[in-house]
C-alpha atoms as a PDB file:
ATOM      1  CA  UNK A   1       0.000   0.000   0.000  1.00  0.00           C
ATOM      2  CA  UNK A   2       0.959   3.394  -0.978  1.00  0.00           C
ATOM      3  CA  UNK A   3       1.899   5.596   2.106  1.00  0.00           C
ATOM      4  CA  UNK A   4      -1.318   7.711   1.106  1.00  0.00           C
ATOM      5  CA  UNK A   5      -3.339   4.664   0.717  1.00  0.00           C
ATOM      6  CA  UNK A   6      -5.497   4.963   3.190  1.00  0.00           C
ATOM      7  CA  UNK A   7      -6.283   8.813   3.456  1.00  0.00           C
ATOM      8  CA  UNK A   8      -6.681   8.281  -1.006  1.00  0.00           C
ATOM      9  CA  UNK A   9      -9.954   6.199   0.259  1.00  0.00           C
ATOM     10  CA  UNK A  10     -11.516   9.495   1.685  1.00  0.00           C
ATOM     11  CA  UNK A  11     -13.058  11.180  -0.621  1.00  0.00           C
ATOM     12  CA  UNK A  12     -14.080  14.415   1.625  1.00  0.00           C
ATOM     13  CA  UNK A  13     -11.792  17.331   3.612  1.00  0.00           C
ATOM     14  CA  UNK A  14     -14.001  15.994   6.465  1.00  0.00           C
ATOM     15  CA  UNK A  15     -13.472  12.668   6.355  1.00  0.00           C
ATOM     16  CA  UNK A  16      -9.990  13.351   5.395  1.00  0.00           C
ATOM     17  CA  UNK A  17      -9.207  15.863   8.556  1.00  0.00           C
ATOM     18  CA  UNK A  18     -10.785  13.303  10.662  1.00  0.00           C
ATOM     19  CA  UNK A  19      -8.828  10.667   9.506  1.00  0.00           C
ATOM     20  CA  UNK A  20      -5.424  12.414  10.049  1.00  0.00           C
ATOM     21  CA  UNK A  21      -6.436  13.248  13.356  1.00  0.00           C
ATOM     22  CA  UNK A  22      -7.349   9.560  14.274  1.00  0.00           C
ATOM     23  CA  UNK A  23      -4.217   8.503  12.281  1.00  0.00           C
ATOM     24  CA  UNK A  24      -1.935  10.519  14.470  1.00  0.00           C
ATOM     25  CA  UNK A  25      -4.092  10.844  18.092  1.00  0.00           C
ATOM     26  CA  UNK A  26      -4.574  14.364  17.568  1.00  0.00           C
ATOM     27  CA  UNK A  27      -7.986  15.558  19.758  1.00  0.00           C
ATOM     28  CA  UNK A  28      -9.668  17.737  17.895  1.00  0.00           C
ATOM     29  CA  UNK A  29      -9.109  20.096  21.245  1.00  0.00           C
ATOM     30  CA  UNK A  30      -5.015  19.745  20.431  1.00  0.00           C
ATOM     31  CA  UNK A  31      -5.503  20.759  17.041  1.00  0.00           C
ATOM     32  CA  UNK A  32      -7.720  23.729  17.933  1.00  0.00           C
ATOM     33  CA  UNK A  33      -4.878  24.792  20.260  1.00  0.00           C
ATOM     34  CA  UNK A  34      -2.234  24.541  17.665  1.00  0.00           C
ATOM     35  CA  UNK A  35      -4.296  26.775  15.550  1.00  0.00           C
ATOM     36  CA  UNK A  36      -5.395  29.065  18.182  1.00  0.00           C
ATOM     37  CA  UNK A  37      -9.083  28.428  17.417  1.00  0.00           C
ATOM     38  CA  UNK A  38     -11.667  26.722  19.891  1.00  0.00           C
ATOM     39  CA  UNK A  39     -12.619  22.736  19.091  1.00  0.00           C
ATOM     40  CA  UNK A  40     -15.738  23.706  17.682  1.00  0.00           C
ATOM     41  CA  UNK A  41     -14.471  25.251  14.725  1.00  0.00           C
ATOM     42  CA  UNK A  42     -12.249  21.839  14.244  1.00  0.00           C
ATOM     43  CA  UNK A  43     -15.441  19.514  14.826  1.00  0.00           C
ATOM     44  CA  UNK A  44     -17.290  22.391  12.226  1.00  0.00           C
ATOM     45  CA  UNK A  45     -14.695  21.075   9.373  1.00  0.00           C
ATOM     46  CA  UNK A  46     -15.132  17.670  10.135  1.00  0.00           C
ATOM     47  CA  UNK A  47     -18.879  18.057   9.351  1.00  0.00           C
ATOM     48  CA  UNK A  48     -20.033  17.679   5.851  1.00  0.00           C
ATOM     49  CA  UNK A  49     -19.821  21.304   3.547  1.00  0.00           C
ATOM     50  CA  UNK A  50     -18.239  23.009   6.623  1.00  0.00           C
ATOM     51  CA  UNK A  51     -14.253  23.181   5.326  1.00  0.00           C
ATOM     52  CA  UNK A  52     -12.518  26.028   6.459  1.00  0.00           C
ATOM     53  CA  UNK A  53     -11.596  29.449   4.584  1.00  0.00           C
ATOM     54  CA  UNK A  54      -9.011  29.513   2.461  1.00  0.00           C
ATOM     55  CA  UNK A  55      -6.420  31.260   4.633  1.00  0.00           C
ATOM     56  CA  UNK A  56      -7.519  29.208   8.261  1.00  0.00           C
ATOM     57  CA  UNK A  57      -6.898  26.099   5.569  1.00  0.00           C
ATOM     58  CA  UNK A  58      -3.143  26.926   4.729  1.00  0.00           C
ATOM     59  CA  UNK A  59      -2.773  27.657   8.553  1.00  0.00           C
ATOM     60  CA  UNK A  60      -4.044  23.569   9.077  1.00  0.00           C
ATOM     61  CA  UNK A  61      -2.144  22.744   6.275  1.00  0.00           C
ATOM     62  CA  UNK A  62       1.287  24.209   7.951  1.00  0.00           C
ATOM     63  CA  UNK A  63       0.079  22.583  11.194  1.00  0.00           C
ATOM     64  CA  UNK A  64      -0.340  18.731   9.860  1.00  0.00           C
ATOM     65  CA  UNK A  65       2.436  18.874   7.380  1.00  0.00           C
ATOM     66  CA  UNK A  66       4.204  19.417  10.939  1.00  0.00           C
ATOM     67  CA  UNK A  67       2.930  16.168  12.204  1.00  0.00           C
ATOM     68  CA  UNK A  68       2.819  14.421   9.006  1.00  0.00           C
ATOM     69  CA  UNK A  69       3.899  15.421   5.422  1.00  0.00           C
ATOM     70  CA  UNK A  70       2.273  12.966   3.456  1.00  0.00           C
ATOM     71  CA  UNK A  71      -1.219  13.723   4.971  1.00  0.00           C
ATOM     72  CA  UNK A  72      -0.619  17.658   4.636  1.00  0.00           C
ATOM     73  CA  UNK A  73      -0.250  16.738   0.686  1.00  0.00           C
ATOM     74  CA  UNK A  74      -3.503  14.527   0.662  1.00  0.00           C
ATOM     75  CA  UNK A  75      -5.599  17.130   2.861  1.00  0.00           C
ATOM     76  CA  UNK A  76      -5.039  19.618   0.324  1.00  0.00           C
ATOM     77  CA  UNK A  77      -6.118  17.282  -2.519  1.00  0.00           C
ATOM     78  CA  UNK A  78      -9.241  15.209  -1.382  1.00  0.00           C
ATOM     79  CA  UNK A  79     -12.806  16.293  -2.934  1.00  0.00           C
ATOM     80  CA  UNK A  80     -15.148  18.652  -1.037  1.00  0.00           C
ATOM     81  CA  UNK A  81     -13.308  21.737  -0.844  1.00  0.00           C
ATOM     82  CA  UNK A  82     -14.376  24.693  -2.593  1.00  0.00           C
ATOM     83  CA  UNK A  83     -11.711  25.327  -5.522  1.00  0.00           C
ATOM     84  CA  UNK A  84     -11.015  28.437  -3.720  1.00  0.00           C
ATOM     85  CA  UNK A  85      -9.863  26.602  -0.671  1.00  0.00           C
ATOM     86  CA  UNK A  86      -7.542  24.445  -2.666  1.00  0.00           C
ATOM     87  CA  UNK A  87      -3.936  24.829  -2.350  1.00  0.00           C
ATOM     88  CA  UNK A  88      -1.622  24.879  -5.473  1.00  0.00           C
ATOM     89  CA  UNK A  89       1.462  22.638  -3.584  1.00  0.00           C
END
């Protein structure tokens, strides 16, 4: 399996932010606090059509390409974010 094979199987930024998180035993409280944001916001995005602007999305981009490269890359590519959001890498 491809070291993206199993965030490729998420077709959504929610199911795909949720997935990193479980992947690496991020809370979505510890994310918020990397970001500065409260853990609502976080559970927002993980709800379907809720993905985050595009400038709070390069922030969470910076933040899991910290944790994990390979997932920052596949965050920014799955289906379900607005093509505004999207992030040219």
């Amino acid at each position: 399996m491809s070291p993206r094979g199993d965030m490729a199987k998420k077709g959504t930024f929610h199911e795909a932010l949720a997935a990193v998180r479980a992947k690496h035993g991020v809370t979505q409280a510890e994310l918020a606090a990397r970001l500065r944001l409260t853990r609502r916001t976080v559970s927002r995005w993980e709800q379907p059509g809720n993905p985050p602007s595009s400038v709070m999305l390069s922030r969470l981009l910076h933040v899991v390409n910290a944790i994990d490269p390979a997932s920052a890359r596949d965050l920014a590519r799955p289906s379900g974010l607005p093509d505004s959001a999207s992030c040219g890498g």
